[in-house]
Structure formats: C-alpha cells, structure tokens
Protein backbone atom coordinates (compact mmCIF):
# COMPACT_ATOMS: atom_id res chain seq x y z
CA UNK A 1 68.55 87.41 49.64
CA UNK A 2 65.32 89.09 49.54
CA UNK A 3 62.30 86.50 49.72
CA UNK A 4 59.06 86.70 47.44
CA UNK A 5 55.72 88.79 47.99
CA UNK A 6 54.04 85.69 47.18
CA UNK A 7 55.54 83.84 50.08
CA UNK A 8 52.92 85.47 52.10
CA UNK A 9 49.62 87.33 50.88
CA UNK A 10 45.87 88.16 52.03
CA UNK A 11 43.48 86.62 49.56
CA UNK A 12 41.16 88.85 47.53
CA UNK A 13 37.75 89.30 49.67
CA UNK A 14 34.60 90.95 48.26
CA UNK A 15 33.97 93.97 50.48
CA UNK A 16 37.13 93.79 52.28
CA UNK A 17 40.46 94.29 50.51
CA UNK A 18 39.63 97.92 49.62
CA UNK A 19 41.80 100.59 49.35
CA UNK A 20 41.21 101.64 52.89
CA UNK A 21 42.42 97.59 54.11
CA UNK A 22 45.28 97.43 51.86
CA UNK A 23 46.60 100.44 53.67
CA UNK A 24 45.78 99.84 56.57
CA UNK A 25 47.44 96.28 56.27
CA UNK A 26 50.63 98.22 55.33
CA UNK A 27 51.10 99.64 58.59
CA UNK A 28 51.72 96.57 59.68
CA UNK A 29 53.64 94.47 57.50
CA UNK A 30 55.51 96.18 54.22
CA UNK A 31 56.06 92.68 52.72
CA UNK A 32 52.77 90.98 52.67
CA UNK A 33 51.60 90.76 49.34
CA UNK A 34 47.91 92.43 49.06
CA UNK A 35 44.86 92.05 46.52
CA UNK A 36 42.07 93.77 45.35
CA UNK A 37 38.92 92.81 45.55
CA UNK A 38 37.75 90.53 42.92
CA UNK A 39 36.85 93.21 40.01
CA UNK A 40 34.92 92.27 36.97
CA UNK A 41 36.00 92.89 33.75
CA UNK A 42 32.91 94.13 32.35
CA UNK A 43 33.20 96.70 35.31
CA UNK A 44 36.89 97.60 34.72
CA UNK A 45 36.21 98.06 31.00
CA UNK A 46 32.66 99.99 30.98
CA UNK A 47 32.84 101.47 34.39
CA UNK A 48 34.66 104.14 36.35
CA UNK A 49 38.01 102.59 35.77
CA UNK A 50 40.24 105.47 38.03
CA UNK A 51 37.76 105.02 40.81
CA UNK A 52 37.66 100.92 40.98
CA UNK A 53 41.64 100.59 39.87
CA UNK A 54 43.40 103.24 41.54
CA UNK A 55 45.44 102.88 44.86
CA UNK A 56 48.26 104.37 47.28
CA UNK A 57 51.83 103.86 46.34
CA UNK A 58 52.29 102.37 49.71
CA UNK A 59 50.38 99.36 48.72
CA UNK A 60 52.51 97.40 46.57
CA UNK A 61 53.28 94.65 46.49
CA UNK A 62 49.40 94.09 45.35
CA UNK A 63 47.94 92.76 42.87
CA UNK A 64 44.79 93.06 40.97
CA UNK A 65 42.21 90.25 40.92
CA UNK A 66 40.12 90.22 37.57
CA UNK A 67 36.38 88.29 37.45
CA UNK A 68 35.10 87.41 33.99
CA UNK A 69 34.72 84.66 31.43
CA UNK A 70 35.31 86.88 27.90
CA UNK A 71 38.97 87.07 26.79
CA UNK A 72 37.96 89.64 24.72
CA UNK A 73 36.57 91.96 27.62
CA UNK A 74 39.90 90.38 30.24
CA UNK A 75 42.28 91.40 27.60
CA UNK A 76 40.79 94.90 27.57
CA UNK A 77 40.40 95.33 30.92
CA UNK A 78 44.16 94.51 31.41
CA UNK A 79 44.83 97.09 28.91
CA UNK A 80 43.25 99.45 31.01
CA UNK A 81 45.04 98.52 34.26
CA UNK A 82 48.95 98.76 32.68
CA UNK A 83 48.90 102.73 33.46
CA UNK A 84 47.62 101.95 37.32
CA UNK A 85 50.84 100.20 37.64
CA UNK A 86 49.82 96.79 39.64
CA UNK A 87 52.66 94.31 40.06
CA UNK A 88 50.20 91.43 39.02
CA UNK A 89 47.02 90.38 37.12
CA UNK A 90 45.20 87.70 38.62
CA UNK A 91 42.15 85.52 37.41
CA UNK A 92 39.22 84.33 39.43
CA UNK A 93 38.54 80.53 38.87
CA UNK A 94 37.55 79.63 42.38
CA UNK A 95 34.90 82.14 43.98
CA UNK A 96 31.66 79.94 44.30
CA UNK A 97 29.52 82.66 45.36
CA UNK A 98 25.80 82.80 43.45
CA UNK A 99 25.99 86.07 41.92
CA UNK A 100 29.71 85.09 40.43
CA UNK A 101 28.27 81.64 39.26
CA UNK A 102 25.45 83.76 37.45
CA UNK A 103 27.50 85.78 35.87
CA UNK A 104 29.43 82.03 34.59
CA UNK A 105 33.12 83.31 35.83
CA UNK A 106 35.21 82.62 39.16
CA UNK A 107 34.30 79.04 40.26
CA UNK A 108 32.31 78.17 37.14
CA UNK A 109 35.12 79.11 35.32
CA UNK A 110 36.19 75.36 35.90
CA UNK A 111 33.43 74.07 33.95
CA UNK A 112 35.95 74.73 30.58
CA UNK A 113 39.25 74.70 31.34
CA UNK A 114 40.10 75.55 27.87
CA UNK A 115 37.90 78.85 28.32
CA UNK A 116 40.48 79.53 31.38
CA UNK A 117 43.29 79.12 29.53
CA UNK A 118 41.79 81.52 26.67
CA UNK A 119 41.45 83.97 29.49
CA UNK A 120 44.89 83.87 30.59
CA UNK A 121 46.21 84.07 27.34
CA UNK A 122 44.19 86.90 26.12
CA UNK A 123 45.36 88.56 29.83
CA UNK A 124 49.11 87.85 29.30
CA UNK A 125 49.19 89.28 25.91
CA UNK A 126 47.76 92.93 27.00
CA UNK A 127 49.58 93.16 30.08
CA UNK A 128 52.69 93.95 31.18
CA UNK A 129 52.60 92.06 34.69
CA UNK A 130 52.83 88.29 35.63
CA UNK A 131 49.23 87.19 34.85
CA UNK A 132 48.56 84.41 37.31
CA UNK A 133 45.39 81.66 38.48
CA UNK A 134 43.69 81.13 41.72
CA UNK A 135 41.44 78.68 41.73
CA UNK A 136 39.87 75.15 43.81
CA UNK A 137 41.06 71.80 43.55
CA UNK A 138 38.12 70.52 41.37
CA UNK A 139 34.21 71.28 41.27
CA UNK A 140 32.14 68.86 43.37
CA UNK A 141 29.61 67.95 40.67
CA UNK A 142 31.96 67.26 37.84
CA UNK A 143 34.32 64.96 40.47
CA UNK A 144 31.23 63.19 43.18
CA UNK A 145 33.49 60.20 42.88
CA UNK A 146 37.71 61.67 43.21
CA UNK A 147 39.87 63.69 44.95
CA UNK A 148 39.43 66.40 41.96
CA UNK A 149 43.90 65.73 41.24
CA UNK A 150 43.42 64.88 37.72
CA UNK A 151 40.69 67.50 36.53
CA UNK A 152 43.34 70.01 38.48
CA UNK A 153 45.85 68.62 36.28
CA UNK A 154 44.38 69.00 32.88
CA UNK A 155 43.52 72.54 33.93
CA UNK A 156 46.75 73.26 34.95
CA UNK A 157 48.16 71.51 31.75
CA UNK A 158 46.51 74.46 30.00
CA UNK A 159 46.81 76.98 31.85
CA UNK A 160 50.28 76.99 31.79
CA UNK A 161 50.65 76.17 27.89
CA UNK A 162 48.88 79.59 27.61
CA UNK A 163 51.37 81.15 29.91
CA UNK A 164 50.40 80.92 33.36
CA UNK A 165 53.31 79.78 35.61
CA UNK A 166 51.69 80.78 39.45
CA UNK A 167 48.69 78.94 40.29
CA UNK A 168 46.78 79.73 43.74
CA UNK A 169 45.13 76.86 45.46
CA UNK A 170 42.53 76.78 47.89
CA UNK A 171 42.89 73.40 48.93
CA UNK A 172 39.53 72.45 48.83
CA UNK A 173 36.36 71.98 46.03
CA UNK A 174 33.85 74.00 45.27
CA UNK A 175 30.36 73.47 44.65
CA UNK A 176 27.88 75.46 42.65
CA UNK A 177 24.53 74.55 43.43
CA UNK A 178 23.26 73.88 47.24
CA UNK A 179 25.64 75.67 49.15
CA UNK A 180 26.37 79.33 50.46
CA UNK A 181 29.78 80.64 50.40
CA UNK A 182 30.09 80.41 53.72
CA UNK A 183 29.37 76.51 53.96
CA UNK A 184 31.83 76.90 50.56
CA UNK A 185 34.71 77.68 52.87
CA UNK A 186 33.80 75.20 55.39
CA UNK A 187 31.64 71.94 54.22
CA UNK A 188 34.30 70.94 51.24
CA UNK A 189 36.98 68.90 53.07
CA UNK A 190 40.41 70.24 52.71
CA UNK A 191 43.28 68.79 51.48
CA UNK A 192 46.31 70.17 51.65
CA UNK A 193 48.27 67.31 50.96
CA UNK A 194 47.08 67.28 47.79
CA UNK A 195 48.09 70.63 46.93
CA UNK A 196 51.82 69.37 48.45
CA UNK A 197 51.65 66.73 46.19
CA UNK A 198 50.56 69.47 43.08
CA UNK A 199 53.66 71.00 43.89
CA UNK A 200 55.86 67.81 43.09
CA UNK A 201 54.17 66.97 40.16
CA UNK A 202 54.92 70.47 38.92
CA UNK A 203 58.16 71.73 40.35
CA UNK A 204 58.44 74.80 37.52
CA UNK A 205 55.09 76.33 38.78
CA UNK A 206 55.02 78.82 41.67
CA UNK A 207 52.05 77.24 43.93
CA UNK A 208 50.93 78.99 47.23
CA UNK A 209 48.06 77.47 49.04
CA UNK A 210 45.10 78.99 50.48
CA UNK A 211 42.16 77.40 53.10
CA UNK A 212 41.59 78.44 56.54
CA UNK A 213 45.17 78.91 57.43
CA UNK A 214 44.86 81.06 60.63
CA UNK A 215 48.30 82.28 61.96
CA UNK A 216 51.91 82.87 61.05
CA UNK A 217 52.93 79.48 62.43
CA UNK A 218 50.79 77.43 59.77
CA UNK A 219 51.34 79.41 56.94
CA UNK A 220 55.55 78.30 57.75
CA UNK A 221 54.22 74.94 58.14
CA UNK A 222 52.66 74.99 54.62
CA UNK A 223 55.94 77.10 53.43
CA UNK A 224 58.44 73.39 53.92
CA UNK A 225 55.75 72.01 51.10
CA UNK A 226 54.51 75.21 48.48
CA UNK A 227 56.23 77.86 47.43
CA UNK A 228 53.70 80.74 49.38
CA UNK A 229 50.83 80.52 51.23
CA UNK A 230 47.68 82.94 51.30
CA UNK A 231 45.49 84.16 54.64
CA UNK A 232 42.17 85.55 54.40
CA UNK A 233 39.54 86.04 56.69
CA UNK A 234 41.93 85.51 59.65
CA UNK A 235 43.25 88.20 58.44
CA UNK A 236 40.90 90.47 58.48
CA UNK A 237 39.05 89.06 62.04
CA UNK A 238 42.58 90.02 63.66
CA UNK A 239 45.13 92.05 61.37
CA UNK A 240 47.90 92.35 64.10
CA UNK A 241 48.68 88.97 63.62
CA UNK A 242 50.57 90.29 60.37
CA UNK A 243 52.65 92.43 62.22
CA UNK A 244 55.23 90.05 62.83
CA UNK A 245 55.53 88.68 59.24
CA UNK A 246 57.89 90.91 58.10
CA UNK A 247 60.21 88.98 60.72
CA UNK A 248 59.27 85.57 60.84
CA UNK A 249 58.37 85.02 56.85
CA UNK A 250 59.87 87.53 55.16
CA UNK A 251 63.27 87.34 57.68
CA UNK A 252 63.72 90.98 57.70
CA UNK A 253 65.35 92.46 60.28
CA UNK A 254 62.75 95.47 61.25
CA UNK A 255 60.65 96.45 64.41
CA UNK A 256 57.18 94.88 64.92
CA UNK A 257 55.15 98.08 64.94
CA UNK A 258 52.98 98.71 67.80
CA UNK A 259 48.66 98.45 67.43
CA UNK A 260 48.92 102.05 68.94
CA UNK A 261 51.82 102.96 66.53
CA UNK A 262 49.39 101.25 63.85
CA UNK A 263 46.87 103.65 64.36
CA UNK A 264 48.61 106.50 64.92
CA UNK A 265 49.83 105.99 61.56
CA UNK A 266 46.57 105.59 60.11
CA UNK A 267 45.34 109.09 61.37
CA UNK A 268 47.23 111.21 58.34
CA UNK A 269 45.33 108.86 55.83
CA UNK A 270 42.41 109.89 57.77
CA UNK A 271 42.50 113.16 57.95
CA UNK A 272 42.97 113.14 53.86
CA UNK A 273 40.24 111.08 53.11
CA UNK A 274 37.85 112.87 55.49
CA UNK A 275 38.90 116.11 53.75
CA UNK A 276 37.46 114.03 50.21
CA UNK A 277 34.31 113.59 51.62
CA UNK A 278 35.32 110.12 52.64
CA UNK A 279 33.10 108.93 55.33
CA UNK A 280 35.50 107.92 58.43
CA UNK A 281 33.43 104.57 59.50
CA UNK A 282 34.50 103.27 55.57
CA UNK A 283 37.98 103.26 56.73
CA UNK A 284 37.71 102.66 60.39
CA UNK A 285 35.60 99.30 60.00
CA UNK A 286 38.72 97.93 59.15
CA UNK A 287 40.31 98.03 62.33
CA UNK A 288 37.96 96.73 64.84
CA UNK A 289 39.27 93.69 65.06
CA UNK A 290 42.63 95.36 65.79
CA UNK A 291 43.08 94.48 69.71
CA UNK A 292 41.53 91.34 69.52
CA UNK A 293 42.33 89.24 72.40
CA UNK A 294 43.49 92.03 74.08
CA UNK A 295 42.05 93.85 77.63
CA UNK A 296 40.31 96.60 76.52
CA UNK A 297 39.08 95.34 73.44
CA UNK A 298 35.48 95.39 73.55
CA UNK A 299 35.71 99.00 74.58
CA UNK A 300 38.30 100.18 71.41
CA UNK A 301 35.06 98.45 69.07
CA UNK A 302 32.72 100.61 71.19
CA UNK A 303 34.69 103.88 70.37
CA UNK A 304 35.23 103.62 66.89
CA UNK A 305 31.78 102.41 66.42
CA UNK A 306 30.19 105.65 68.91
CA UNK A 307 32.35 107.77 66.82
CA UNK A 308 33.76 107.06 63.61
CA UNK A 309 30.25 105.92 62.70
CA UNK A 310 28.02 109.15 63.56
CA UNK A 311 27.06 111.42 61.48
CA UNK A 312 28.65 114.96 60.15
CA UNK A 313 31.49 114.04 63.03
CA UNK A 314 34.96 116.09 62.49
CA UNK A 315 38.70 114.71 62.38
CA UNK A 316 39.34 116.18 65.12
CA UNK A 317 36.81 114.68 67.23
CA UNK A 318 37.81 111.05 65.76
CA UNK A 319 41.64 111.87 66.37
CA UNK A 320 40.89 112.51 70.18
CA UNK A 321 38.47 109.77 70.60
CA UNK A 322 41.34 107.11 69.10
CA UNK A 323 44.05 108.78 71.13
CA UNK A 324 42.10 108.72 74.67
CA UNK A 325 41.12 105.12 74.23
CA UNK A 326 44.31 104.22 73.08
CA UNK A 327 46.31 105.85 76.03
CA UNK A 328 44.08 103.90 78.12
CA UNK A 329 44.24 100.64 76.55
C-alpha cells in the first residue's frame, strides 16, 4: 500500500519554500509533501502569474498555499493555478505575521469563520485539486479565558460544510497584536493533545499537526494520534534530516541518498539556472545548513558563502569549489 503525501510535509515558509528549496528538498526525499510559499491572491491574480506559480516536475507532491480574504479574488486566483498543475490548493488562516494581519487574511482570517468558509468554497468551486485549511487552534484575544477547542470547532463546522475535509493544525494560538512572529512560534503554549483530541471528535477529516516538531522520530510519535504531521523550520536549519523519510514514514524500500550525492545532484539544476541569469547564492542559500552537525561543517558554509555568493563568478568555478570541499569533507 502506498502511504499519503500528507503523512509527512514541510510547512509553507515566507522566503524559504521557493522553487530552488522544493528542489533541492527532492534530492532528498521523493515523498515528502512540499509547499509554496504563502502567495496572495491579489498577487496570483494581478501579478506575474508564470513567474510566482510555476515549478519543476520533480516537485510534486506540492501544493500551493493561497493568502487572501476575497472569495472573489481566491476563486480567481485558483482559476489561474489549474493549468500549473499543483496537486493541492491550500488556504492561509494561521500566519500571524504584521504585514499578513494588515492585509486582514492568514491568522486574522479567524476573526470570521464564516468569511473562511466563503473562501474555501469559492476555492473548491474553481479548482480542480483538494482545496484544504491550515490554520491555529484559536486567536488569543477572542479566547483569554479557554483552550481555543470550541471556537476551533465552529470553524471547522464550517469549513467543512463548504467542502473542506483536511485541516492543518499548528497546535498552538495565535495572537495579533503584541507579538512578533517569532515569539508567535514560541510564547503561545502548545498543545498537541488537543489537536489528538480534534482528531477524535472528527474522525472523517484528514488532520496533520504542525508546531516545532524537530525530527523524524516525533513526527511518528504524532503519526499513532493524526493522520500527518508537518516540519518547518527544522527543516530548513538541517534538510538531511529528510533523507531518511522516504524509509522510516513513507516505508519505502529505497537508498538514503548521500549529502555529497545530494549535491552532486543539485549541480545540473545549477548549471541551468546560472545559464538564466539566475544568481547561484539564490539557490545555494538553501543548503548551508546541509552538514550540520557534521566535521567539516563550518568550512562547507564558508565555501558556498566565498563562492556561490561573489559576484560575476562562473559554474565552473562553483562546480569545483563544491566538489573540492566535498571530497574533503
């Protein structure tokens, strides 16, 4: 039996899950299933549509995270995306960050849960794709006094009355006014019992659970409760600790690839985007966090950063540099 993408995926993350990532992750692990970053509609709909929605082939599993509060505007915008071929559509109720607040979508989102499920239904009925939610528990100013269940609930209630049937979870609440995004990810308790006890209460929904989950090993904890269970910024401090979820999530029987073999696979997609115009450091960023915990690691930042980051330097130059220090490492 082949398991689910959704049993393990890397969340959306503004400035991170490019095109470059998402390919990069998929040297590592071809089961994983990847996002885009969180795009707005308004963007998707007004803007340069082929140059924010297109990607490899190799990507997929991925799906495409929408921002926005308009159903008119998310139902276009899905339009637009059916001919880039994503294998989902996902809305942004849970991103706290100021200039998503301002713009009244992600987190704020959960201010009207009847607006959310006006979203989603507008979504499902112009796209092709499972249209799906990830959002918080609750805000923190509309429940000072509860765990957030109930609000969650009659959200959820909703949600899935306009079609939604996946809901992602961060297991924790968000607040809009007095904190960064950064004390957003870390100043909200979690509670990830709660979202285990979601999961009872609605048995027909596909829930996966997101919140500083940091290895393989949690996320299969987390798996004997939900039904998948999202990394982010783990991910993206040290990627090689996908490398092994093709095995021990997925339970396919395939090689861990090497970090050398990892980036000796990258240096095709290199070469190509460098021959764009593509500046190398856009894609290389990416993998400095690559031998993390390994010897030699402070020197394989130093190289890609003294040459993947100069100016006007040539492939060939960057090929040698990554093959010298990786022979050594």
């Amino acid at each position: 039996m082949t398991l689910p993408a959704f049993r393990l995926s890397v969340a959306p993350m503004m400035d991170w899950t490019d095109k470059h990532f998402r390919y990069f992750i998929r040297r590592l692990s071809r089961r994983v299933q990847l996002y885009s970053e969180m795009i707005t509609a308004q963007a998707v709909v007004f803007g340069d549509a082929e140059r924010l929605l297109s990607f490899h082939a190799d990507e997929h599993p991925i799906v495409l995270q929408l921002g926005g509060a308009d159903p008119e505007l998310l139902a276009k915008a899905c339009q637009t995306a059916k001919k880039f071929g994503y294998d989902e559509i996902n809305l942004n109720a849970g991103c706290p960050s100021e200039r998503v607040a301002s713009g009244n979508f992600g987190a704020s989102l959960r201010k009207d849960p009847q607006l959310i499920a006006d979203c989603l239904k507008a979504m499902k009925e112009n796209s092709d794709v499972p249209v799906t939610l990830k959002t918080r528990i609750a805000l923190q100013e509309e429940t000072p006094d509860s765990d957030g269940y109930d609000n969650l609930c009659r959200c959820t209630e909703l949600a899935e009355k306009a079609g939604c049937q996946t809901f992602i979870i961060h297991a924790r609440k968000a607040r809009l006014t007095g904190f960064t995004p950064k004390q957003n990810r870390e100043r909200p308790p979690l509670n990830y019992d709660l979202v285990y006890r979601f999961k009872k209460d609605f048995p027909q929904l596909t829930v996966s659970i997101n919140g500083n989950i940091m290895s393989l090993e949690q996320a299969q904890d987390h798996l004997e409760h939900v039904d998948g269970a999202m990394i982010g910024r783990a991910v993206y401090a040290d990627p090689y600790l996908l490398a092994g979820a093709d095995c021990q999530i997925f339970q396919d029987k395939t090689a861990v690839v090497s970090r050398a073999e990892a980036v000796r696979s990258m240096l095709p997609y290199l070469e190509r985007e460098m021959a764009k115009g593509t500046r190398p450091h856009l894609i290389a960023r990416h993998w400095l966090g690559l031998f993390k915990g390994q010897p030699g690691a402070a020197l394989w930042r130093r190289t890609l950063t003294q040459t993947l980051f100069l100016e006007n330097c040539h492939f060939k130059t960057v090929a040698e540099a990554l093959n010298n220090v990786i022979s050594s490492l």
